[in-house]
N, C-alpha and C. Protein backbone atom coordinates (compact mmCIF):
# COMPACT_ATOMS: atom_id res chain seq x y z
N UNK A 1 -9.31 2.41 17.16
CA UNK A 1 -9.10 1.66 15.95
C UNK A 1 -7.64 1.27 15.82
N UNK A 2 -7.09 0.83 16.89
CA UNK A 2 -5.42 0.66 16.78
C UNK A 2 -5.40 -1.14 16.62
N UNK A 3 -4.93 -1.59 15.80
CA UNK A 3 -4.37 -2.99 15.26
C UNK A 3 -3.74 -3.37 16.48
N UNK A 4 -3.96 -4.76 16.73
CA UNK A 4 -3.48 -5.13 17.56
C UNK A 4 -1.78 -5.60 16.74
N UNK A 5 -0.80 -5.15 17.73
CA UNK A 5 1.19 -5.38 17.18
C UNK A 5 1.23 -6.74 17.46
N UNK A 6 1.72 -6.97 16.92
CA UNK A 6 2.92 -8.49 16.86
C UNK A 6 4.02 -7.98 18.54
N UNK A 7 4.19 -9.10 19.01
CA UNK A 7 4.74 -8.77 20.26
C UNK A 7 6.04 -8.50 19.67
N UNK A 8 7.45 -7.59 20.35
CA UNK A 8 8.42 -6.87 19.74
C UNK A 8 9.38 -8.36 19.37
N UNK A 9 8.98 -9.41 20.25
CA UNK A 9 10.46 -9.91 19.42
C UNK A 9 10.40 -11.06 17.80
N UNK A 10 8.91 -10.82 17.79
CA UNK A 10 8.26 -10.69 16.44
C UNK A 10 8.76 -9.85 15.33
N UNK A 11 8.23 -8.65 15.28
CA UNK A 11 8.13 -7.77 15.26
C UNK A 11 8.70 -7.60 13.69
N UNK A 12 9.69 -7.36 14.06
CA UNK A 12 10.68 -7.03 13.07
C UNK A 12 11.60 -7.84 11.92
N UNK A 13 11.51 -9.34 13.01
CA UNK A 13 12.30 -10.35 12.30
C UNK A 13 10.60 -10.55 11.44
N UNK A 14 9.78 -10.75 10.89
CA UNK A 14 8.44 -11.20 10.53
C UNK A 14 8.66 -11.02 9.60
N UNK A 15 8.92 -9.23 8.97
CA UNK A 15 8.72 -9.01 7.95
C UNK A 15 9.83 -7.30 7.87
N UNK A 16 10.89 -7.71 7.35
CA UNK A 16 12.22 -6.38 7.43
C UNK A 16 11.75 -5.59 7.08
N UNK A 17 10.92 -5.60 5.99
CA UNK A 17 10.64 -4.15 5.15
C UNK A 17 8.77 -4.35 4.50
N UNK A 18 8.48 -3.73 5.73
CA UNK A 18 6.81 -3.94 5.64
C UNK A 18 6.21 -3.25 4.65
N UNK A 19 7.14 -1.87 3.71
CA UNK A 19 6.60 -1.18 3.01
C UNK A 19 6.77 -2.01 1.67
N UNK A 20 7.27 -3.16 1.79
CA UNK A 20 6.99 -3.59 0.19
C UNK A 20 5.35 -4.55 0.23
N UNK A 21 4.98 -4.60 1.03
CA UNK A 21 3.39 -5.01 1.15
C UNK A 21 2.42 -4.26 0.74
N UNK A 22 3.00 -3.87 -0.69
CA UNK A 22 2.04 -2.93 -1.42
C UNK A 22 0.51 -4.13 -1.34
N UNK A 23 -0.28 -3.59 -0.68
CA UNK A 23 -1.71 -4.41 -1.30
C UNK A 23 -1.92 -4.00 -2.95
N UNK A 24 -1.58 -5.37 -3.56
CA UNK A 24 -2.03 -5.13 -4.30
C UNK A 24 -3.17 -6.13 -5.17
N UNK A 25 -3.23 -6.81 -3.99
CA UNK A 25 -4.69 -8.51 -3.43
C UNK A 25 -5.67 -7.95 -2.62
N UNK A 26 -5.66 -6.48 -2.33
CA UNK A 26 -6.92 -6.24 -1.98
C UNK A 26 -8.30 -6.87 -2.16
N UNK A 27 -8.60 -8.01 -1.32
CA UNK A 27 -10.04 -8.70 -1.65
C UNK A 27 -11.01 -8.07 -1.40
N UNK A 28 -11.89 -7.67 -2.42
CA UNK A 28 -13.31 -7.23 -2.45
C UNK A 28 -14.34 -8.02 -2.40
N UNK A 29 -15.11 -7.72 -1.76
CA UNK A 29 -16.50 -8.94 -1.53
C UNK A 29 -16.89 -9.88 -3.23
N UNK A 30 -16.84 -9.78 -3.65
CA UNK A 30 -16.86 -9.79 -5.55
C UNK A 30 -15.99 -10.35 -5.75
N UNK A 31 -14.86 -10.60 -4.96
CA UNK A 31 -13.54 -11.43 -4.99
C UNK A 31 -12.70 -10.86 -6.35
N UNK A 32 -12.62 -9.65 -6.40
CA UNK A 32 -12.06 -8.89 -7.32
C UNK A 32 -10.64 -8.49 -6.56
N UNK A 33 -9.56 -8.09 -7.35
CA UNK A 33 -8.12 -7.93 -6.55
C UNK A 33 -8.20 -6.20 -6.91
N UNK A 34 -8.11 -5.60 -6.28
CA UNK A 34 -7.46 -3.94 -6.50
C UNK A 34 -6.01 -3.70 -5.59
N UNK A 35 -5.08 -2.50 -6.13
CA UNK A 35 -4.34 -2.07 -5.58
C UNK A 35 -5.05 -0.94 -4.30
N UNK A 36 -4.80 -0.59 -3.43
CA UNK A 36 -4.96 0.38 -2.61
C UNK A 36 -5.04 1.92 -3.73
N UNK A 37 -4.01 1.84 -4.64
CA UNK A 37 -4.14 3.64 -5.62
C UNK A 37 -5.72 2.96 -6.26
N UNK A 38 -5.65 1.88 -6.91
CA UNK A 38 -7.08 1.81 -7.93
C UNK A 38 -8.29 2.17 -6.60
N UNK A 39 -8.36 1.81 -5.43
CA UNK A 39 -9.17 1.69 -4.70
C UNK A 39 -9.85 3.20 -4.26
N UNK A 40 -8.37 3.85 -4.08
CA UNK A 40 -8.91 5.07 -4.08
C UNK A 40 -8.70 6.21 -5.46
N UNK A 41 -8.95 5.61 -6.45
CA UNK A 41 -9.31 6.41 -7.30
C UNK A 41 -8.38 6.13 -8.95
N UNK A 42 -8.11 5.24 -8.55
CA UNK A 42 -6.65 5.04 -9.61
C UNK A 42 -6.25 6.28 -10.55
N UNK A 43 -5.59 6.20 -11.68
CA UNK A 43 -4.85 7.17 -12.07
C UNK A 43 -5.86 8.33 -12.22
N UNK A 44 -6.92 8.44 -12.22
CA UNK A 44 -8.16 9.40 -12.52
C UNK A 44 -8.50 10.35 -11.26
N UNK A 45 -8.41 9.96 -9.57
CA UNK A 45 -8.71 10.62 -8.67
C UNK A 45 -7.49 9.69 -8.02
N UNK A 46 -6.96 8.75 -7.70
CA UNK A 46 -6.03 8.66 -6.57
C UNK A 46 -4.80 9.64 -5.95
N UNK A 47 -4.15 10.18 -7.31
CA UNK A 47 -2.88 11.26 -6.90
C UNK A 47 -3.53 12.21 -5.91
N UNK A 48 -4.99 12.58 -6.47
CA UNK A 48 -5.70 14.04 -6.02
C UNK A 48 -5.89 13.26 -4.25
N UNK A 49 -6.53 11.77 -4.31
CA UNK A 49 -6.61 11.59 -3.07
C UNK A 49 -5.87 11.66 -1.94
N UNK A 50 -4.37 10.74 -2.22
CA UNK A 50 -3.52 10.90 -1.51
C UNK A 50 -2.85 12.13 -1.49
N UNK A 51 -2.91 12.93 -2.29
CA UNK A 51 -2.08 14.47 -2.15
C UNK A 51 -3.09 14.95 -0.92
N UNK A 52 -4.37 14.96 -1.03
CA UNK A 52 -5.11 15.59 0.04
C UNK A 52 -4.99 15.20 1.14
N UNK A 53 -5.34 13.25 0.93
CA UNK A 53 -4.67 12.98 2.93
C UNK A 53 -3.17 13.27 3.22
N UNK A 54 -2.10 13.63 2.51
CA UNK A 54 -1.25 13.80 3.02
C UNK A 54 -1.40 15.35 3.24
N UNK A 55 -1.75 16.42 2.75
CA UNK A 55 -1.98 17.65 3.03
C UNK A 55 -2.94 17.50 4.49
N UNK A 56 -3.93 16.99 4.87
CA UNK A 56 -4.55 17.04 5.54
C UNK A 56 -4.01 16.51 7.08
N UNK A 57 -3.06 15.97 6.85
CA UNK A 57 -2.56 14.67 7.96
C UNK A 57 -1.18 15.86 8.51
N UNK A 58 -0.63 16.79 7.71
CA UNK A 58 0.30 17.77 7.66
C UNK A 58 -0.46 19.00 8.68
N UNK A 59 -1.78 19.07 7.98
CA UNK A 59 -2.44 20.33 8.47
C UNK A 59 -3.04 20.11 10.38
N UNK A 60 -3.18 18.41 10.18
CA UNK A 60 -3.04 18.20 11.40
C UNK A 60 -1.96 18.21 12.42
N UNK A 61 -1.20 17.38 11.45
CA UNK A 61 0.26 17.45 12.78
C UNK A 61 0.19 18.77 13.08
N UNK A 62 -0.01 19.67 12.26
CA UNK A 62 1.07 21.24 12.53
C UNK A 62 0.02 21.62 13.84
N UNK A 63 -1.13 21.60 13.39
CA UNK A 63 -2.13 22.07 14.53
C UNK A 63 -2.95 21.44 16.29
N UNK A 64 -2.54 20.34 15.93
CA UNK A 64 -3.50 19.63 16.97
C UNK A 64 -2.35 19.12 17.74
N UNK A 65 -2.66 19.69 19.11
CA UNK A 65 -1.72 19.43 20.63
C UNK A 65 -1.40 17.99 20.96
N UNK A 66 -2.25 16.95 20.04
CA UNK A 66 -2.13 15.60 20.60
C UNK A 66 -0.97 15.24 19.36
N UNK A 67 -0.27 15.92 18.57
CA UNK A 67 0.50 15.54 17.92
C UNK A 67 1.71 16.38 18.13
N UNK A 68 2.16 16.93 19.41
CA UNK A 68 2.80 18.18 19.38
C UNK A 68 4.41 17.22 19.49
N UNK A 69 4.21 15.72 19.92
CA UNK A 69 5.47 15.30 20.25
C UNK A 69 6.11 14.97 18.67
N UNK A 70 5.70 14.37 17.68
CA UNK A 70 6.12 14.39 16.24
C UNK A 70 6.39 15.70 15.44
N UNK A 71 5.24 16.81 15.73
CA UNK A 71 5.44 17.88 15.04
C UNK A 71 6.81 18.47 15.74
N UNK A 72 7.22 18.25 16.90
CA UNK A 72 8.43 18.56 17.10
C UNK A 72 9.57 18.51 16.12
N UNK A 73 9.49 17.07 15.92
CA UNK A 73 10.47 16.11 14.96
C UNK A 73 10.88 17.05 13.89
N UNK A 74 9.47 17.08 13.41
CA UNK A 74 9.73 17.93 12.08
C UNK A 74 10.50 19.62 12.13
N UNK A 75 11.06 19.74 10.15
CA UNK A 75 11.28 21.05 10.25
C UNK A 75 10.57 22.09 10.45
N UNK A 76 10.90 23.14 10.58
CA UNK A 76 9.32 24.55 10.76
C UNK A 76 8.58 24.14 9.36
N UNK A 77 9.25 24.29 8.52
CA UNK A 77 8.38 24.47 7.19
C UNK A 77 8.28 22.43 6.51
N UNK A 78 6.75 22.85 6.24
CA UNK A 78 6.81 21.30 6.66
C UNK A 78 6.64 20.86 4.81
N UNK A 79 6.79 21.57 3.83
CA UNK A 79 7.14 21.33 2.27
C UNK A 79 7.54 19.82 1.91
N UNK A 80 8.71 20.06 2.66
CA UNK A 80 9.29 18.80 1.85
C UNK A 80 8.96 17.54 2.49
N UNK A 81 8.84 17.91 3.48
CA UNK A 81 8.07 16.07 4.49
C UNK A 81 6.84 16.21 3.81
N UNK A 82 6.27 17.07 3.37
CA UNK A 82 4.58 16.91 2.89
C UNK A 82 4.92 16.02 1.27
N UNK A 83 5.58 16.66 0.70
CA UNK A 83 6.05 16.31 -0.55
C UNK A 83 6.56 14.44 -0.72
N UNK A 84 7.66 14.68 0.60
CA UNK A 84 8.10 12.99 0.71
C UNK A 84 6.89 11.84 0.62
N UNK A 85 6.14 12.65 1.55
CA UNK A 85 5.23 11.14 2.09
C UNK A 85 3.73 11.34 0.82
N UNK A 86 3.94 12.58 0.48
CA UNK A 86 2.99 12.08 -1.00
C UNK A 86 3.57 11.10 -1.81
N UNK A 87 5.08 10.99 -2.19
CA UNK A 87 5.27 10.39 -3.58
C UNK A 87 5.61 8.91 -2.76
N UNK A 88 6.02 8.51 -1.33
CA UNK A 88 6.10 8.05 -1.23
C UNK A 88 4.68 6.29 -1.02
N UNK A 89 3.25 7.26 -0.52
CA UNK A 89 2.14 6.41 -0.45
C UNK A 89 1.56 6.66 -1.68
N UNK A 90 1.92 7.11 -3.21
CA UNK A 90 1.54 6.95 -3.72
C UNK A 90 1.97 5.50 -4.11
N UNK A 91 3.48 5.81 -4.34
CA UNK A 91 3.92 3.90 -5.04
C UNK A 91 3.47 3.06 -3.70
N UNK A 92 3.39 3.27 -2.74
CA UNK A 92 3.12 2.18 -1.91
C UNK A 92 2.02 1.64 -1.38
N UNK A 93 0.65 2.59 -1.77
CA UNK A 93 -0.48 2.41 -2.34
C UNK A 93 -0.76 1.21 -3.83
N UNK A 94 0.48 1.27 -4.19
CA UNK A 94 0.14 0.63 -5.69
C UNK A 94 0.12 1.79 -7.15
N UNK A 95 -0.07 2.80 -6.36
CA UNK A 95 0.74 3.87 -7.85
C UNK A 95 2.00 3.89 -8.66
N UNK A 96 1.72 5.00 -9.34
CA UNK A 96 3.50 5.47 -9.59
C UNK A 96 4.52 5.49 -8.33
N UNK A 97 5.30 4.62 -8.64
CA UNK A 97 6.69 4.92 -7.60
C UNK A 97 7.25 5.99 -7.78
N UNK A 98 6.64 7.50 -7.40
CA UNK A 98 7.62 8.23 -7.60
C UNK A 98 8.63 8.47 -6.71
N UNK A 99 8.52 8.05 -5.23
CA UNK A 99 9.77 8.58 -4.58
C UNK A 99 10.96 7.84 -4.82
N UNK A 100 10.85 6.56 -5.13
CA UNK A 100 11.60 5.55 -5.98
C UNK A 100 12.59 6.40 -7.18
N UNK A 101 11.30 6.57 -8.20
CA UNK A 101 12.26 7.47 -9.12
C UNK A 101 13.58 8.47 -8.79
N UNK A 102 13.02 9.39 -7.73
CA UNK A 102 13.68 10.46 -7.25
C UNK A 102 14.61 10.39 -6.51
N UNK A 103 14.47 9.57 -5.66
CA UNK A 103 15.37 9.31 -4.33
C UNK A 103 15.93 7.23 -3.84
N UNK A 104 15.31 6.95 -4.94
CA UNK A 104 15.31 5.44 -4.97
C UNK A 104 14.87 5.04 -3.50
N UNK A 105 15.64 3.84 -3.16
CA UNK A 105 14.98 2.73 -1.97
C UNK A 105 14.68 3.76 -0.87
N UNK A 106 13.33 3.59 -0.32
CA UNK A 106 12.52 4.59 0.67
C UNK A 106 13.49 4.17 1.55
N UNK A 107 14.21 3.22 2.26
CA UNK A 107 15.40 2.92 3.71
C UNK A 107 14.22 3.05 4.44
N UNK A 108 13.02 3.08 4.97
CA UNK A 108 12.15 3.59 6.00
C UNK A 108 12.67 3.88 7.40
N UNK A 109 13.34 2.83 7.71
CA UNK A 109 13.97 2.40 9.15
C UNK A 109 14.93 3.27 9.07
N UNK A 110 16.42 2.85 8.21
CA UNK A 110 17.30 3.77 8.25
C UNK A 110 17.21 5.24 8.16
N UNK A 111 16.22 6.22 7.46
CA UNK A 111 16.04 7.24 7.12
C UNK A 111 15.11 7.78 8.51
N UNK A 112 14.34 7.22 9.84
CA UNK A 112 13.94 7.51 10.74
C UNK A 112 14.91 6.76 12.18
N UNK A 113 15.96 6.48 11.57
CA UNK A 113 16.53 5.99 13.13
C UNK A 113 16.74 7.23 13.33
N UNK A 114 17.53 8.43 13.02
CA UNK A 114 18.22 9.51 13.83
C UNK A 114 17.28 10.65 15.07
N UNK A 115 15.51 9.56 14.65
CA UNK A 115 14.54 10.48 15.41
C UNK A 115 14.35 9.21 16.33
N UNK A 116 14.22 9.43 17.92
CA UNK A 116 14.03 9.02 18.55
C UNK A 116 11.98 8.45 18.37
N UNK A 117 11.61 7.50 18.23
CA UNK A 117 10.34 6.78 17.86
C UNK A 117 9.75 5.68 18.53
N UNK A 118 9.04 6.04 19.34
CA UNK A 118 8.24 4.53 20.61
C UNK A 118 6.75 5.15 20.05
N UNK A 119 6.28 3.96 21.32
CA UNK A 119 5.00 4.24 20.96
C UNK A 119 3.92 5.02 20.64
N UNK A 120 4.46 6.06 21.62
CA UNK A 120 3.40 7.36 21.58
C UNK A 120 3.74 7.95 19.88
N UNK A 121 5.11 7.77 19.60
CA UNK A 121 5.19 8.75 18.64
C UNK A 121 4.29 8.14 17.47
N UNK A 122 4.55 6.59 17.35
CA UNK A 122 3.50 5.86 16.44
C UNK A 122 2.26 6.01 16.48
N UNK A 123 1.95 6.48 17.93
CA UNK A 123 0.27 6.85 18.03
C UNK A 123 0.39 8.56 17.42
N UNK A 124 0.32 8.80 17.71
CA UNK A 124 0.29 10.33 17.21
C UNK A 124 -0.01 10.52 15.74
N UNK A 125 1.56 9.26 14.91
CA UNK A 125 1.42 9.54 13.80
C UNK A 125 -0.02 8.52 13.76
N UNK A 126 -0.44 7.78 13.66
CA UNK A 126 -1.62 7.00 13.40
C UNK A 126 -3.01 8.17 13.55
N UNK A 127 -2.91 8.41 14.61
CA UNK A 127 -4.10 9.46 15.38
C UNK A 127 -4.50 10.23 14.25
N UNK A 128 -2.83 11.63 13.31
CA UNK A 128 -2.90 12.27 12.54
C UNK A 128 -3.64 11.39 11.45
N UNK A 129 -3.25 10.59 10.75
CA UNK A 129 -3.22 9.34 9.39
C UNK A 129 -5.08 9.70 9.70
N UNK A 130 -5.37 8.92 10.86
CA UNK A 130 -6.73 8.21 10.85
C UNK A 130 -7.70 9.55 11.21
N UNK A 131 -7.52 10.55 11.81
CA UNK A 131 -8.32 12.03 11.46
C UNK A 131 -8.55 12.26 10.15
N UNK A 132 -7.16 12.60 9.62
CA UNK A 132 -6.86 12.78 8.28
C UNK A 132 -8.08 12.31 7.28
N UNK A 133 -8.07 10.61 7.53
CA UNK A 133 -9.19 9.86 6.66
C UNK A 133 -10.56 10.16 7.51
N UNK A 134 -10.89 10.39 8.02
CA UNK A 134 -12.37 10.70 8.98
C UNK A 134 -12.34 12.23 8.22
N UNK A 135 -11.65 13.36 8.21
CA UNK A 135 -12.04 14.47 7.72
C UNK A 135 -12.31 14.59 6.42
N UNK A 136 -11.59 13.53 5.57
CA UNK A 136 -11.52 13.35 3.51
C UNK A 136 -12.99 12.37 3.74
N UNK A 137 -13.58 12.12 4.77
CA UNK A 137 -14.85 11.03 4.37
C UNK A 137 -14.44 9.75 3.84
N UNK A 138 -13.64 9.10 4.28
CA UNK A 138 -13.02 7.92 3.54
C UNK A 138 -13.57 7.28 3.97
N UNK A 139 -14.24 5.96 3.07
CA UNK A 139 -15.45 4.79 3.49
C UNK A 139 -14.85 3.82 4.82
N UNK A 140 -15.31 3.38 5.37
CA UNK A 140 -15.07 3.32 6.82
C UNK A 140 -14.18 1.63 6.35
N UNK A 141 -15.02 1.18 5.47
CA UNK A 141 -14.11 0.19 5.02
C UNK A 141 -12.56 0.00 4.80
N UNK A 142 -12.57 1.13 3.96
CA UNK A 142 -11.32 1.10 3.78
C UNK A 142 -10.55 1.83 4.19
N UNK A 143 -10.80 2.60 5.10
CA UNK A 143 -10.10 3.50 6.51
C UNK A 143 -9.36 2.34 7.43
N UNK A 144 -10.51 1.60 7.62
CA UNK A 144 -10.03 0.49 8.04
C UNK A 144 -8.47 -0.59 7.87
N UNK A 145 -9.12 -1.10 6.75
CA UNK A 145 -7.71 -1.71 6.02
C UNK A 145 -6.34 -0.62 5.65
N UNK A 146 -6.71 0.74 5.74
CA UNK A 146 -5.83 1.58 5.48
C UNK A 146 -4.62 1.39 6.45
N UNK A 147 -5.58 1.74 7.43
CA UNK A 147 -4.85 2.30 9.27
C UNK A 147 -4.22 0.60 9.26
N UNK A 148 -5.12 -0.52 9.42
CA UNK A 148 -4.15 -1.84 9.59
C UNK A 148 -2.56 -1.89 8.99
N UNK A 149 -3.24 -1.58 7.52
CA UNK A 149 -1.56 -1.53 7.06
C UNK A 149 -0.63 -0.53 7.35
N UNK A 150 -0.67 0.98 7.42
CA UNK A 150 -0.42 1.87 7.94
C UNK A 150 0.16 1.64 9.29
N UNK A 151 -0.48 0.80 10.16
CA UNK A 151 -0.21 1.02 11.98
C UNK A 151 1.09 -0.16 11.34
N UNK A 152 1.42 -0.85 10.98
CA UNK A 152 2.43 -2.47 10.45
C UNK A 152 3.94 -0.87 10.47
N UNK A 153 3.66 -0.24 8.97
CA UNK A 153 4.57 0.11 8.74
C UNK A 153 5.20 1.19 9.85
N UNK A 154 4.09 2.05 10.44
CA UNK A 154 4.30 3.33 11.95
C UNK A 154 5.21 2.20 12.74
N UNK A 155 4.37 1.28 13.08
CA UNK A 155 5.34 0.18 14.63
C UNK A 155 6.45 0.04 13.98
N UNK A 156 6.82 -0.06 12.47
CA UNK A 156 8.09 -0.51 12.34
C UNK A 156 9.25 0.28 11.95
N UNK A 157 8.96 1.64 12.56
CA UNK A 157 9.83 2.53 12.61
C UNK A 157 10.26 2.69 14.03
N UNK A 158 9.57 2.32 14.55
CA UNK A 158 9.88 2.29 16.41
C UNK A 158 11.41 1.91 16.35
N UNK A 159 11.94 3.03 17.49
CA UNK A 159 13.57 2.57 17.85
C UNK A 159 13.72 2.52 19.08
N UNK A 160 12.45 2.58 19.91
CA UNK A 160 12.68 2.69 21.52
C UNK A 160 11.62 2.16 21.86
C-alpha cells in the first residue's frame, strides 16, 4: 500500500511544508467535506483515536525487528516522542492544534534533519503508521487516504 513519490527533484520544490495539507475537503461519496479529526471521531472519539494509533504505532516501533532501524533513532524511553506526535496529528488531522500551542511551528524538516532519513527509514515509519491502523480496525477506506497523506509528509523528511 505504498503511494506512488513524486520523483526527488519534484519533490520538495511542489509543496515546502506538506503538513499544512490539513484535509480538511475530505470528499465523501455524499459529496460532504470532513476534516480527517471529524472523520475519525471528531471532538467526541477522535483525541481517544489518535492517542491510540499513536500509542499503538509506538508499541510497534519499540517491538517489531522490521522497525529496528528508526527505533534506533529514538530515545530509550519513548514518552515524549509518543506525546509529540499525538498533539501533533491531532491539529494536523484537523483538530486542536495542540503542538502549535505548546511548541508553536512543527519545523518538520528542520526538527528531523539531525537524524539521518532515506527511504527505508520512511518505510519503516509507514510500515509502523499502517500496522498501527490494521490493528485499531480502521475502515480500509480511510486507512487508505490516511497512509497517502501520511507517506507525502514521511518522504518529506527524507535527507538522504
Amino acid at each position: 500500500m505504498k503511494p506512488e513519490a513524486e520523483p526527488n527533484r519534484l519533490r520538495r520544490k511542489s509543496n515546502p511544508e506538506p503538513f499544512n495539507m490539513v484535509l480538511n475537503t475530505v470528499e465523501e461519496p455524499n459529496n460532504t467535506k470532513q476534516t480527517f479529526f471529524q472523520l475519525l471521531g471528531g471532538e467526541e472519539k477522535g483525541i481517544e483515536t489518535i492517542r491510540n494509533l499513536v500509542e499503538t504505532f509506538y508499541d510497534i516501533m519499540d517491538s517489531d525487528p522490521k522497525a529496528a532501524g528508526i527505533r534506533a533513532m529514538h530515545k530509550q524511553d519513548l514518552t515524549e516522542a509518543r506525546e509529540k506526535l499525538f498533539m501533533f496529528l491531532t491539529g494536523w488531522t484537523g483538530g486542536p492544534q495542540l503542538y502549535i500551542e505548546r511548541y508553536g511551528h512543527p519545523m518538520l524538516r528542520a526538527r528531523h534533519l539531525p537524524f539521518p532519513i532515506g527511504e527505508s527509514e520512511r518505510d519503516q515509519w509507514m510500515y509502523c503508521i499502517i500496522k498501527a491502523m490494521h490493528q485499531l480496525a480502521f475502515d480500509e477506506t480511510m486507512m487508505t487516504k490516511l497512509a497517502t497523506q501520511l507517506y507525502g509528509v514521511a518522504d518529506f523528511m527524507r535527507n538522504r
